[in-house]
C-alpha atoms as a PDB file:
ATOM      1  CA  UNK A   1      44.671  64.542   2.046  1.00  0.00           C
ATOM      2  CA  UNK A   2      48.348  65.196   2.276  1.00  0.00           C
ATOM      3  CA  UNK A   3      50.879  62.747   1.139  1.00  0.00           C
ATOM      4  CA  UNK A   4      52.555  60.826   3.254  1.00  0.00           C
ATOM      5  CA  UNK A   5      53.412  57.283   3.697  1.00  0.00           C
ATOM      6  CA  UNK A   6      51.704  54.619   5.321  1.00  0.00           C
ATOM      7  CA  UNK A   7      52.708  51.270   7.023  1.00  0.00           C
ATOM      8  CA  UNK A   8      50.541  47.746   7.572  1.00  0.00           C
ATOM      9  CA  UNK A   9      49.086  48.466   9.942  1.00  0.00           C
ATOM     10  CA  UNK A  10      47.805  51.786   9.151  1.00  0.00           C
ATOM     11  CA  UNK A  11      46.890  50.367   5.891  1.00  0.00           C
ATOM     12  CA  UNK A  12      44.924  47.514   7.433  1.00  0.00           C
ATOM     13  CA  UNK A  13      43.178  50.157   9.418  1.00  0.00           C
ATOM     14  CA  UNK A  14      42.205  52.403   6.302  1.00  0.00           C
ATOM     15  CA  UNK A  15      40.990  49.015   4.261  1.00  0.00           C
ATOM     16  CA  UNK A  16      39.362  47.273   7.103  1.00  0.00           C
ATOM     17  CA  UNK A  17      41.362  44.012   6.470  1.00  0.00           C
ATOM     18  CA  UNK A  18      43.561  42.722   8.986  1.00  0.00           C
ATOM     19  CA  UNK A  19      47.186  42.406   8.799  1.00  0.00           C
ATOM     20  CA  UNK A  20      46.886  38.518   7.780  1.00  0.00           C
ATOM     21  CA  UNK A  21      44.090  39.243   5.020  1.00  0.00           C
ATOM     22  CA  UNK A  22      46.780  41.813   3.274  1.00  0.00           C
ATOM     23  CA  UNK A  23      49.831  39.668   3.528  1.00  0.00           C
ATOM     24  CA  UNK A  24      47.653  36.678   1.735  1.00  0.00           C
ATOM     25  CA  UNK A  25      46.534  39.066  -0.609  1.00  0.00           C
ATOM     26  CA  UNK A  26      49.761  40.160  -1.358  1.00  0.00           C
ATOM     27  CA  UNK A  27      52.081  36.854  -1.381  1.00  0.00           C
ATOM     28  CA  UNK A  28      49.042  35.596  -3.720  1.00  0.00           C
ATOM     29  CA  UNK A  29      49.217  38.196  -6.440  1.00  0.00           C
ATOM     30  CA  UNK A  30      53.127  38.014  -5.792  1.00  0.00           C
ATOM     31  CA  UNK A  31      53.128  34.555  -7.394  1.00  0.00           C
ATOM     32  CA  UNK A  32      50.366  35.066 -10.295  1.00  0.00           C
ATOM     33  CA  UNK A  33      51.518  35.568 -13.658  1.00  0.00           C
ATOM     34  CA  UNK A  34      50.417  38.878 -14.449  1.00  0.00           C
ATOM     35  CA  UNK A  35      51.836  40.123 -10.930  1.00  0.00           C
ATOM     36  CA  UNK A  36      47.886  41.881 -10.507  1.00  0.00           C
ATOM     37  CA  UNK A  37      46.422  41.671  -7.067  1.00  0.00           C
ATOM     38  CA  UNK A  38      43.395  43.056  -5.388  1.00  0.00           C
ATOM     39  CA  UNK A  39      45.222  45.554  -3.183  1.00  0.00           C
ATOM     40  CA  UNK A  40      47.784  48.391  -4.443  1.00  0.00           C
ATOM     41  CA  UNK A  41      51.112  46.616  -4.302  1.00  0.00           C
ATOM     42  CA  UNK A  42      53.637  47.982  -1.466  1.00  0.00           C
ATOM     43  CA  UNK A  43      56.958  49.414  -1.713  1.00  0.00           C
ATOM     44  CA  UNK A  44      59.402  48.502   0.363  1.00  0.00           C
ATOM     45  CA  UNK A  45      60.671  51.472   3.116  1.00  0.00           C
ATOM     46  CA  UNK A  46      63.861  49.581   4.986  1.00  0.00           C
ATOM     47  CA  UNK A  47      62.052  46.311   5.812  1.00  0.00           C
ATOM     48  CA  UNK A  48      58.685  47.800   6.114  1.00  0.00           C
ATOM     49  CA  UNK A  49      55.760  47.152   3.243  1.00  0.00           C
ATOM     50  CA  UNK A  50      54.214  50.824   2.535  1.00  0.00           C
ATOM     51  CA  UNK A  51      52.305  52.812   0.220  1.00  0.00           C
ATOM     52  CA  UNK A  52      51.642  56.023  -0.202  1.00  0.00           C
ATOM     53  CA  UNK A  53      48.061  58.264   1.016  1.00  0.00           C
ATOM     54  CA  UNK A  54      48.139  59.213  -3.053  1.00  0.00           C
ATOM     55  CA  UNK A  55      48.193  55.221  -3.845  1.00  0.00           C
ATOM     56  CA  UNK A  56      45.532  54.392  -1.209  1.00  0.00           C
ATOM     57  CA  UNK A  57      43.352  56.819  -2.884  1.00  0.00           C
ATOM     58  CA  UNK A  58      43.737  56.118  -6.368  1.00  0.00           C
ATOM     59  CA  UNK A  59      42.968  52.242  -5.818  1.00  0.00           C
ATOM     60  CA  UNK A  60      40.015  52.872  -3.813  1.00  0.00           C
ATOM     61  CA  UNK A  61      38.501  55.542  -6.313  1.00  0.00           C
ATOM     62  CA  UNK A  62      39.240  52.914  -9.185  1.00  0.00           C
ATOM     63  CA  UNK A  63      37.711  50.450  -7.547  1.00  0.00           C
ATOM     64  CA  UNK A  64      34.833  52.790  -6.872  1.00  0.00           C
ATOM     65  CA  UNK A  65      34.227  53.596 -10.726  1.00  0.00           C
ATOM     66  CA  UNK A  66      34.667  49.887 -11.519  1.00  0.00           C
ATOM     67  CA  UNK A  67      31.540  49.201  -8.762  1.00  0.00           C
ATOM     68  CA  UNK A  68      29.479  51.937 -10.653  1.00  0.00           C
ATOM     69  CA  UNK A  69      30.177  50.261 -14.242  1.00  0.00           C
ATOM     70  CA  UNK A  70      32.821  52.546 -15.409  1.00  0.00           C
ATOM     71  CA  UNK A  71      34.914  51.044 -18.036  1.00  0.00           C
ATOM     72  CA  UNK A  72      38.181  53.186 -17.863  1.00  0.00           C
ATOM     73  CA  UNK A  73      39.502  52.166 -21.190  1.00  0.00           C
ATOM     74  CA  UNK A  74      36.510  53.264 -23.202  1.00  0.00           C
ATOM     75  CA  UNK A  75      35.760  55.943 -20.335  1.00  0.00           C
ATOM     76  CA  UNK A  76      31.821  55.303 -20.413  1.00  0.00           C
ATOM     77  CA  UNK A  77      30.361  54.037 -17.887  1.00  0.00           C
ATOM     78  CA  UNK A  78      28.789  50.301 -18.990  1.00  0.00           C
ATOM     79  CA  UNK A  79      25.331  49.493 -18.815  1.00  0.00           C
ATOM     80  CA  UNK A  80      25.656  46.024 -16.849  1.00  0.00           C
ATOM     81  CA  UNK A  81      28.875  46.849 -14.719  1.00  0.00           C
ATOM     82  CA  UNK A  82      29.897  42.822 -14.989  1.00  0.00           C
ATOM     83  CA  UNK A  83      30.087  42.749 -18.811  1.00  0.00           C
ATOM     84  CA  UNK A  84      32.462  45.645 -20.667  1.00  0.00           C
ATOM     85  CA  UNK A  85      31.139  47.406 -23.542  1.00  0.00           C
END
């Protein structure tokens, strides 16, 4: 896939979350501590959220090894994917 960027509502499309679903997601990790949500956090492009095809794809195949039991810090995949190590 070539780079390019994406706006909301393209994203929405790609996730299969609507447009409300992202922007909870997004205020909610916003105001956590650690600043980690469950979506790839935007940049903003004038007053548009985006993100980029490359940061789409990277979130969804980490979330994809994470599913399987991959533990990317050891880089192994784990036996019982809910308990590391």
């Amino acid at each position: 896939m070539k780079k390019r960027v994406v706006f909301i509502k393209e994203f929405c499309e790609i996730m299969g979350l609507t447009e409300h679903s992202v922007r909870s997601h997004l205020q909610r990790s916003s105001l956590q501590s650690d600043g980690i949500g469950v979506l790839p956090k935007p940049f903003k492009l004038g007053r548009k959220l985006a993100w980029t095809t490359d940061m789409i794809m990277a979130f969804l195949e980490k979330k994809e090894l994470e599913a399987v039991g991959f533990d990317s810090s050891q880089k192994q995949l784990c036996k019982n994917p809910k308990q590391k190590g």
